[in-house]
C-alpha atoms as a PDB file:
ATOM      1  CA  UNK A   1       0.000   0.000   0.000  1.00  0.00           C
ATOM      2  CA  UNK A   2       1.402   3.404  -1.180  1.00  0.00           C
ATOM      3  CA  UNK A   3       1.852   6.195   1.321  1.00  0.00           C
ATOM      4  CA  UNK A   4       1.187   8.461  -1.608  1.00  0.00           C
ATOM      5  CA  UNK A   5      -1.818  10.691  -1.797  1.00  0.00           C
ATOM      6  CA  UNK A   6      -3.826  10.170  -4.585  1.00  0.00           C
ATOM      7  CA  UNK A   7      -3.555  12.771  -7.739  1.00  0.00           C
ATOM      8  CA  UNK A   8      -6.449  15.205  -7.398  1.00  0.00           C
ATOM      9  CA  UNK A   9      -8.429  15.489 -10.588  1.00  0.00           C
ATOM     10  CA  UNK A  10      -9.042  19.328 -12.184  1.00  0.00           C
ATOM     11  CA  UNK A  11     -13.020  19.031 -10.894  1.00  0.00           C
ATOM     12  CA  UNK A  12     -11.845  18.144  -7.570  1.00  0.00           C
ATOM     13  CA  UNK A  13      -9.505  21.067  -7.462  1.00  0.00           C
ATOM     14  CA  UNK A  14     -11.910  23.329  -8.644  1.00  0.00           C
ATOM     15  CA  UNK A  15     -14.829  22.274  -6.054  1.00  0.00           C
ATOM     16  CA  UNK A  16     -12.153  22.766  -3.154  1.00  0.00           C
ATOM     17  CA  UNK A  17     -10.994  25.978  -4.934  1.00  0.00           C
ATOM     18  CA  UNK A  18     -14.279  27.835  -5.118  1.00  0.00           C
ATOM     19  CA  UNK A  19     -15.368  26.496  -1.691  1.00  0.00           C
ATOM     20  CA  UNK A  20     -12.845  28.101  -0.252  1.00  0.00           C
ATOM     21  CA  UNK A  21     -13.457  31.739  -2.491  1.00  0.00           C
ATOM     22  CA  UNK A  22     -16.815  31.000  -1.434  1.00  0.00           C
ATOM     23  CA  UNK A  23     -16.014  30.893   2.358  1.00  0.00           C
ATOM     24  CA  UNK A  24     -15.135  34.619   2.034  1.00  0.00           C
ATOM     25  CA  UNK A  25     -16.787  37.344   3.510  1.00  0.00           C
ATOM     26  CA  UNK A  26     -18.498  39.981   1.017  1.00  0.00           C
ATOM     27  CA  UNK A  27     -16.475  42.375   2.931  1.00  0.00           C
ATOM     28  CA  UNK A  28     -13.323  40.338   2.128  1.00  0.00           C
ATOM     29  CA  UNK A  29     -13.732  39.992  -1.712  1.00  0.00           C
ATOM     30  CA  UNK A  30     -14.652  44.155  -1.661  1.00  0.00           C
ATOM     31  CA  UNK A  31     -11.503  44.964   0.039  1.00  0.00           C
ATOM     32  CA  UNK A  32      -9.729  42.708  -2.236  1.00  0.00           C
ATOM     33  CA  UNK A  33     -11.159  44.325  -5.063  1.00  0.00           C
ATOM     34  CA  UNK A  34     -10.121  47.386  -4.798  1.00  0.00           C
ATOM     35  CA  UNK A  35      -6.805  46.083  -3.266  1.00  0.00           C
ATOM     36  CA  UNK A  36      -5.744  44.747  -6.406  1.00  0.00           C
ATOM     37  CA  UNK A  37      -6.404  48.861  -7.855  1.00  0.00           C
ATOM     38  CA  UNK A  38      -3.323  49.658  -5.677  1.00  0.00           C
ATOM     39  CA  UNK A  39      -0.938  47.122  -6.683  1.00  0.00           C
ATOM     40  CA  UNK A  40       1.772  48.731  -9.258  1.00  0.00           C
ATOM     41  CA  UNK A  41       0.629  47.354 -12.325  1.00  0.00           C
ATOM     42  CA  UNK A  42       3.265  44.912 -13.712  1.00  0.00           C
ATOM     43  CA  UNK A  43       3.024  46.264 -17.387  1.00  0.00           C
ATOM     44  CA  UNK A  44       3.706  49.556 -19.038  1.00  0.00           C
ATOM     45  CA  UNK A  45       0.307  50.992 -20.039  1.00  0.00           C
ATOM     46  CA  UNK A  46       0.546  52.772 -22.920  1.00  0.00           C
ATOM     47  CA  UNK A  47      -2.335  55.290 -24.159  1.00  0.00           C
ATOM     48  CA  UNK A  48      -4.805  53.134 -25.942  1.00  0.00           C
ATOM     49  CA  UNK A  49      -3.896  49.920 -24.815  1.00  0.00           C
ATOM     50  CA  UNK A  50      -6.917  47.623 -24.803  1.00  0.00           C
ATOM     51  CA  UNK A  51      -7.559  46.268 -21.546  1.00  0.00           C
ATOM     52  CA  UNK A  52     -10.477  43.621 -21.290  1.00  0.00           C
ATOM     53  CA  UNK A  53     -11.610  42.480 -18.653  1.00  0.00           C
ATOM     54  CA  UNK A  54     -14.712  40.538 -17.094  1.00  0.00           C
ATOM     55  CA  UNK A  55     -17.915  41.210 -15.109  1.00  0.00           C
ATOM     56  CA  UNK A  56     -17.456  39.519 -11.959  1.00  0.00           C
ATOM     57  CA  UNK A  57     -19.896  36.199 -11.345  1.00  0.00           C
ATOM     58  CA  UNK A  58     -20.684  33.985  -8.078  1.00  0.00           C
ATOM     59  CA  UNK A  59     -18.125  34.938  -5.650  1.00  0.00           C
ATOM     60  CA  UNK A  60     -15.409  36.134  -8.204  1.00  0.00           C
ATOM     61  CA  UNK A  61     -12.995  38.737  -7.324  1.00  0.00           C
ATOM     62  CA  UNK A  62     -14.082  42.073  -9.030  1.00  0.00           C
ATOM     63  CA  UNK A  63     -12.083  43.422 -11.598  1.00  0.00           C
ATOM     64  CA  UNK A  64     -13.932  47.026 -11.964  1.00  0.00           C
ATOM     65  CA  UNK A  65     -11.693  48.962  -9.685  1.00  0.00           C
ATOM     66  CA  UNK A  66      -8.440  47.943 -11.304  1.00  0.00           C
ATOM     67  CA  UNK A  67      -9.997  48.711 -14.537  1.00  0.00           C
ATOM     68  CA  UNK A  68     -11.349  51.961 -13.753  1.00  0.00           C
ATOM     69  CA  UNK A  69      -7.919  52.706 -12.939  1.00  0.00           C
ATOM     70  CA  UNK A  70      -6.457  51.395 -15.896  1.00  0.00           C
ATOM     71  CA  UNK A  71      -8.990  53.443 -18.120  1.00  0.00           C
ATOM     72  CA  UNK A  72      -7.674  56.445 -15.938  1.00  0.00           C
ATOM     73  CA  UNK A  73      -4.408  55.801 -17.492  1.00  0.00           C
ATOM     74  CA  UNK A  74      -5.335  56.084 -20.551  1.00  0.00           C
ATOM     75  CA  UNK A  75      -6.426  52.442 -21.125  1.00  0.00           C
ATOM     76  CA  UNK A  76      -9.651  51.405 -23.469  1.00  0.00           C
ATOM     77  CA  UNK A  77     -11.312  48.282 -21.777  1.00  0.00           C
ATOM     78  CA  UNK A  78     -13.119  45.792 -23.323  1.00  0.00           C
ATOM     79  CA  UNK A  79     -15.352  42.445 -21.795  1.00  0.00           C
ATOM     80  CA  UNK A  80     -15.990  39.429 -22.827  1.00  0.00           C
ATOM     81  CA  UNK A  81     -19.145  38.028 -25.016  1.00  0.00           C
ATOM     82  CA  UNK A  82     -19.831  34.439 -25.287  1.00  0.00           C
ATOM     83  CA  UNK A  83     -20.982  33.755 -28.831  1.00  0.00           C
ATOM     84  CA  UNK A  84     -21.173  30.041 -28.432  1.00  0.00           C
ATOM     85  CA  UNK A  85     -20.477  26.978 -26.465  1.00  0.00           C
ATOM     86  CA  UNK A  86     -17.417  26.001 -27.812  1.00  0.00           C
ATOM     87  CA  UNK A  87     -16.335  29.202 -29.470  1.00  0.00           C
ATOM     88  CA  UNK A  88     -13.203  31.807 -28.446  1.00  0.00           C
ATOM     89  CA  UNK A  89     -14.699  34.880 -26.583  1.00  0.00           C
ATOM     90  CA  UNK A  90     -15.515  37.826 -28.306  1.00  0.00           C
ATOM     91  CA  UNK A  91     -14.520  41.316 -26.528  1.00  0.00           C
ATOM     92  CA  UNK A  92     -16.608  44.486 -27.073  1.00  0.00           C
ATOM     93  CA  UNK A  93     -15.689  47.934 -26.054  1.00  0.00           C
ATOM     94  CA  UNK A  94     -17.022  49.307 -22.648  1.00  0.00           C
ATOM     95  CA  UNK A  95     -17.386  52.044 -20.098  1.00  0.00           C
ATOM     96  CA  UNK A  96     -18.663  52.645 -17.204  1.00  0.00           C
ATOM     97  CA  UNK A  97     -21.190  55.012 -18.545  1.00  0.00           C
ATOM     98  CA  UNK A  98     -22.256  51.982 -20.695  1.00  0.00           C
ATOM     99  CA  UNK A  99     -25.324  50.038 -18.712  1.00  0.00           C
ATOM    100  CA  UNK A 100     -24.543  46.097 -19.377  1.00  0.00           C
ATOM    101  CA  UNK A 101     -27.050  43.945 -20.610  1.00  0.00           C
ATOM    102  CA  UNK A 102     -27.280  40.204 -20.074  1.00  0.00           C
ATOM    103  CA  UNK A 103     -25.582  37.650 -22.025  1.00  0.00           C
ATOM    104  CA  UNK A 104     -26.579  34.337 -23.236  1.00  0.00           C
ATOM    105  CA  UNK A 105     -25.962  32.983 -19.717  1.00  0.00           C
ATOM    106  CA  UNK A 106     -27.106  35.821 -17.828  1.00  0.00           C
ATOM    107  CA  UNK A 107     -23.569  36.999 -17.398  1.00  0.00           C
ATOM    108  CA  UNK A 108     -23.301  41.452 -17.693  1.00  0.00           C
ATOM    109  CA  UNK A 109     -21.860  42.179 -21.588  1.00  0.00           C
ATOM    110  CA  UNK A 110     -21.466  44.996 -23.469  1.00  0.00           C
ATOM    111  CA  UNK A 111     -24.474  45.830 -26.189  1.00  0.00           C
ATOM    112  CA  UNK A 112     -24.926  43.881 -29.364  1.00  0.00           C
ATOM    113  CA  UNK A 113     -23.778  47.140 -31.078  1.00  0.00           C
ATOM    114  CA  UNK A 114     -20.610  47.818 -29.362  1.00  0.00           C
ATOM    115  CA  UNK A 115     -17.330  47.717 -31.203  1.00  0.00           C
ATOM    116  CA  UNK A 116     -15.391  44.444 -31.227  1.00  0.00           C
ATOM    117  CA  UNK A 117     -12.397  45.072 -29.709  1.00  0.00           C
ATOM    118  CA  UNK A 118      -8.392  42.541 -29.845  1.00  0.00           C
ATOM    119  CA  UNK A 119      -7.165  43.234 -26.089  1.00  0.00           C
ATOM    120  CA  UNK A 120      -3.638  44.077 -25.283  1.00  0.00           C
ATOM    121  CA  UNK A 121      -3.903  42.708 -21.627  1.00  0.00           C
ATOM    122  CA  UNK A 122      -6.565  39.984 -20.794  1.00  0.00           C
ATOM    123  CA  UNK A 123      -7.836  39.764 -17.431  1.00  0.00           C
ATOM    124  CA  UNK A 124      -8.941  36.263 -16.653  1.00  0.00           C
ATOM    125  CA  UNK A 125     -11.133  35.135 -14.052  1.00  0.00           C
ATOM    126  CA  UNK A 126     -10.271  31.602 -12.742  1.00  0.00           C
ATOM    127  CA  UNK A 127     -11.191  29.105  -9.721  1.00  0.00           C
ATOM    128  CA  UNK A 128      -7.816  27.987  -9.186  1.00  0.00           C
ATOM    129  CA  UNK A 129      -4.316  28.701  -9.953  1.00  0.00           C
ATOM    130  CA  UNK A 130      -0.385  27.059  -9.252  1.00  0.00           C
ATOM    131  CA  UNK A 131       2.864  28.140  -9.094  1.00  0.00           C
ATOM    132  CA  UNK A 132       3.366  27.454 -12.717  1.00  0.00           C
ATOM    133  CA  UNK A 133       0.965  29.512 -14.126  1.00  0.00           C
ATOM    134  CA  UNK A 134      -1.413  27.547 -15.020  1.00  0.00           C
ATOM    135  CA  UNK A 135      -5.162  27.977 -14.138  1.00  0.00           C
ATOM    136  CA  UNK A 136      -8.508  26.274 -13.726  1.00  0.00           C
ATOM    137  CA  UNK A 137     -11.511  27.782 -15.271  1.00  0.00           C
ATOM    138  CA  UNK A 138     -14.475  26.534 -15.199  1.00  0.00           C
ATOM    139  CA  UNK A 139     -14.675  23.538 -17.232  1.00  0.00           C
ATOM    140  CA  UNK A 140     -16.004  25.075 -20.233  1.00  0.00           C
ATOM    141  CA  UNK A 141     -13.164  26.317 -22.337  1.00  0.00           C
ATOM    142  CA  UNK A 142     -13.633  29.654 -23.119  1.00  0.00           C
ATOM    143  CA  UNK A 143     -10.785  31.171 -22.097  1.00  0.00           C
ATOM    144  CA  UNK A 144      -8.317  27.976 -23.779  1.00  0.00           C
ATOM    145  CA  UNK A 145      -9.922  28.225 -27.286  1.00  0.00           C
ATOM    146  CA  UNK A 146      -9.709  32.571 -26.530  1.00  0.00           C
ATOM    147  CA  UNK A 147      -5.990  32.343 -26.277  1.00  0.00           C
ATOM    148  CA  UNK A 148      -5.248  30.358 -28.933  1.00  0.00           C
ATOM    149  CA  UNK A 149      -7.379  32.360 -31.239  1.00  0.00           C
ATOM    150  CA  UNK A 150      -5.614  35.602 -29.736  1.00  0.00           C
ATOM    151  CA  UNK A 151      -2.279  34.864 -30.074  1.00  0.00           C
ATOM    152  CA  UNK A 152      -2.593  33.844 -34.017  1.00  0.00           C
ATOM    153  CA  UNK A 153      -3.865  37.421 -34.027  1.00  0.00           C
ATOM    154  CA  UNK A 154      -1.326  39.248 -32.065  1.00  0.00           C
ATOM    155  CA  UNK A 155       0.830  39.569 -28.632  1.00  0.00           C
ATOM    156  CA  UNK A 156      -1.119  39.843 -25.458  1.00  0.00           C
ATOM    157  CA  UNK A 157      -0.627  39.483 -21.795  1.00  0.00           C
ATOM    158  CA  UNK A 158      -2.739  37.531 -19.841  1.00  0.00           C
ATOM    159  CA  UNK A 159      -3.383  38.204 -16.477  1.00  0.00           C
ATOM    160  CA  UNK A 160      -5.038  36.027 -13.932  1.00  0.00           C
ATOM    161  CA  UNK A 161      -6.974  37.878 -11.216  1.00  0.00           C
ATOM    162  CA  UNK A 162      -7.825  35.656  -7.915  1.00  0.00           C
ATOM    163  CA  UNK A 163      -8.151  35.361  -4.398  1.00  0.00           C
ATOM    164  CA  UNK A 164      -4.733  34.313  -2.552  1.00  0.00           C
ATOM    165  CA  UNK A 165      -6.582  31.299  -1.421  1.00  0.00           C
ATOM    166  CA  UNK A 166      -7.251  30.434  -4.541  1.00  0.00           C
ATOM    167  CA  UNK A 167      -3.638  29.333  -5.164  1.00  0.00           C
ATOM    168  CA  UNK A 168      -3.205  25.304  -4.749  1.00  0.00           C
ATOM    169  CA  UNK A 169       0.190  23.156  -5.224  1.00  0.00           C
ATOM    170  CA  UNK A 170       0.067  21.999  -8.336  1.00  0.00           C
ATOM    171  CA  UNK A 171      -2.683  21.709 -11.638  1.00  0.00           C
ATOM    172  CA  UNK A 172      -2.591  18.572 -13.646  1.00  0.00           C
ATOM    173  CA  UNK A 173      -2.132  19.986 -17.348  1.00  0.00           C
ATOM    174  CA  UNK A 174      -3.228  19.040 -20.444  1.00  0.00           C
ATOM    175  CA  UNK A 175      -1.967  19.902 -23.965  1.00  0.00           C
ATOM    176  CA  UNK A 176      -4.677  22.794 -24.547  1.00  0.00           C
ATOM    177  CA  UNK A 177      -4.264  24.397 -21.121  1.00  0.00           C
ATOM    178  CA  UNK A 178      -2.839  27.953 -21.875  1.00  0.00           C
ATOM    179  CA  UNK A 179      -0.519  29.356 -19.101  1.00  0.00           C
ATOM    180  CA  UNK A 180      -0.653  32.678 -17.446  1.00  0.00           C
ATOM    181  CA  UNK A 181       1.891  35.655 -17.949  1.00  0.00           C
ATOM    182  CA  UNK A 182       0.545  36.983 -14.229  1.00  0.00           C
ATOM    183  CA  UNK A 183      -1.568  36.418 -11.228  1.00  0.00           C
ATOM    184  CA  UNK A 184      -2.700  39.345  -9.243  1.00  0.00           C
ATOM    185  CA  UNK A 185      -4.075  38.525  -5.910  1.00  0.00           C
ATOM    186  CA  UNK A 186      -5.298  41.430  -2.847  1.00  0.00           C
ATOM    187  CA  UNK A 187      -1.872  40.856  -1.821  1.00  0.00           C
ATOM    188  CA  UNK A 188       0.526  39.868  -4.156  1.00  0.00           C
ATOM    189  CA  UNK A 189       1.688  40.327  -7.725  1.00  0.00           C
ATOM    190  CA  UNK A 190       3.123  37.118  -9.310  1.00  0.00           C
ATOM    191  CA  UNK A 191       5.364  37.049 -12.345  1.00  0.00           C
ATOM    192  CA  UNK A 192       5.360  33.859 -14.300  1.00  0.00           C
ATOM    193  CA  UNK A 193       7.065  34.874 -17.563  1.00  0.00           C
ATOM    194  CA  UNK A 194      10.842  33.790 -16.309  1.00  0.00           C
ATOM    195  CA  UNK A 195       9.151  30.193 -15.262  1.00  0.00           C
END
């Protein structure tokens, strides 16, 4: 009998991952919202760099304050639009001034007749994330199939944006899984480009 602990699988992860995001106080995840605002952003941000982001689901970390301050730099954001099941994300052009309407799976999206935007810097929502740089999402692909589309477009950074407990050991890959260039927690700022 082996003393070794069996391999978690990627569901298993991601049910202990978003228990434990779940666990947090609203108070927590508001603080740690705006927390990751004050964090010196690890990328130059140069006037007109496309910034898209995501409206925050569940018990997500919220990405609005760091864009708002990113768009105060001179940044145009962008969020998400699923077209499809198994289809790349689509970004549209947004501001705050913009009201949201809801998407195909009741997730907050830009209007139908918003311009389609290619983002610079992708900020990804995820359930769990490792040392590595790589993520887990939420089972359905988007953000794989997103990346792979993007970068036969252009260059792009993509950021991961998560609770610190979200972080776990180590994430069994697979050859589609897409790697992160950062994770920004509400405490840290982690740099996985040299890895």
């Amino acid at each position: 009998m082996s003393d070794t602990p069996p391999i978690q699988t990627k569901i298993e992860l991601r049910i202990a991952a978003l228990a434990r995001r779940s666990a947090l106080g609203e108070a927590y995840r508001d603080a740690a919202g705006r927390a990751l605002a004050n964090h010196v952003f690890p990328l130059p941000m140069p006037p007109g760099a496309i910034v898209a982001g995501y409206s925050p689901i569940r018990s997500e970390i919220d990405p609005v304050p760091l864009m708002q301050s990113l768009a105060a730099r001179g940044a145009e954001l962008a969020l998400p639009v699923i077209i499809a099941r198994d289809e790349p994300l689509l970004f549209r052009a947004w501001d705050t001034a913009n009201a949201l309407v809801a998407g195909s799976l009741g997730i907050l999206e830009p209007s139908p007749d918003a311009l389609q935007l290619i983002p610079d810097i992708l900020l990804v929502p995820l359930a769990a994330f490792d040392r590595a740089g790589h993520r887990i999402g939420y089972g359905a692909g988007h953000y794989d199939r997103t990346f792979a589309r993007l970068r036969g477009i252009k260059p792009f950074t993509a950021i991961g944006l998560a609770f610190d407990t979200q972080e776990i050991g180590t994430i069994p890959m697979q050859p589609h899984d897409v790697a992160l260039d950062y994770v920004l927690t509400e405490t840290r700022v982690i740099d996985f480009r040299s890895k």
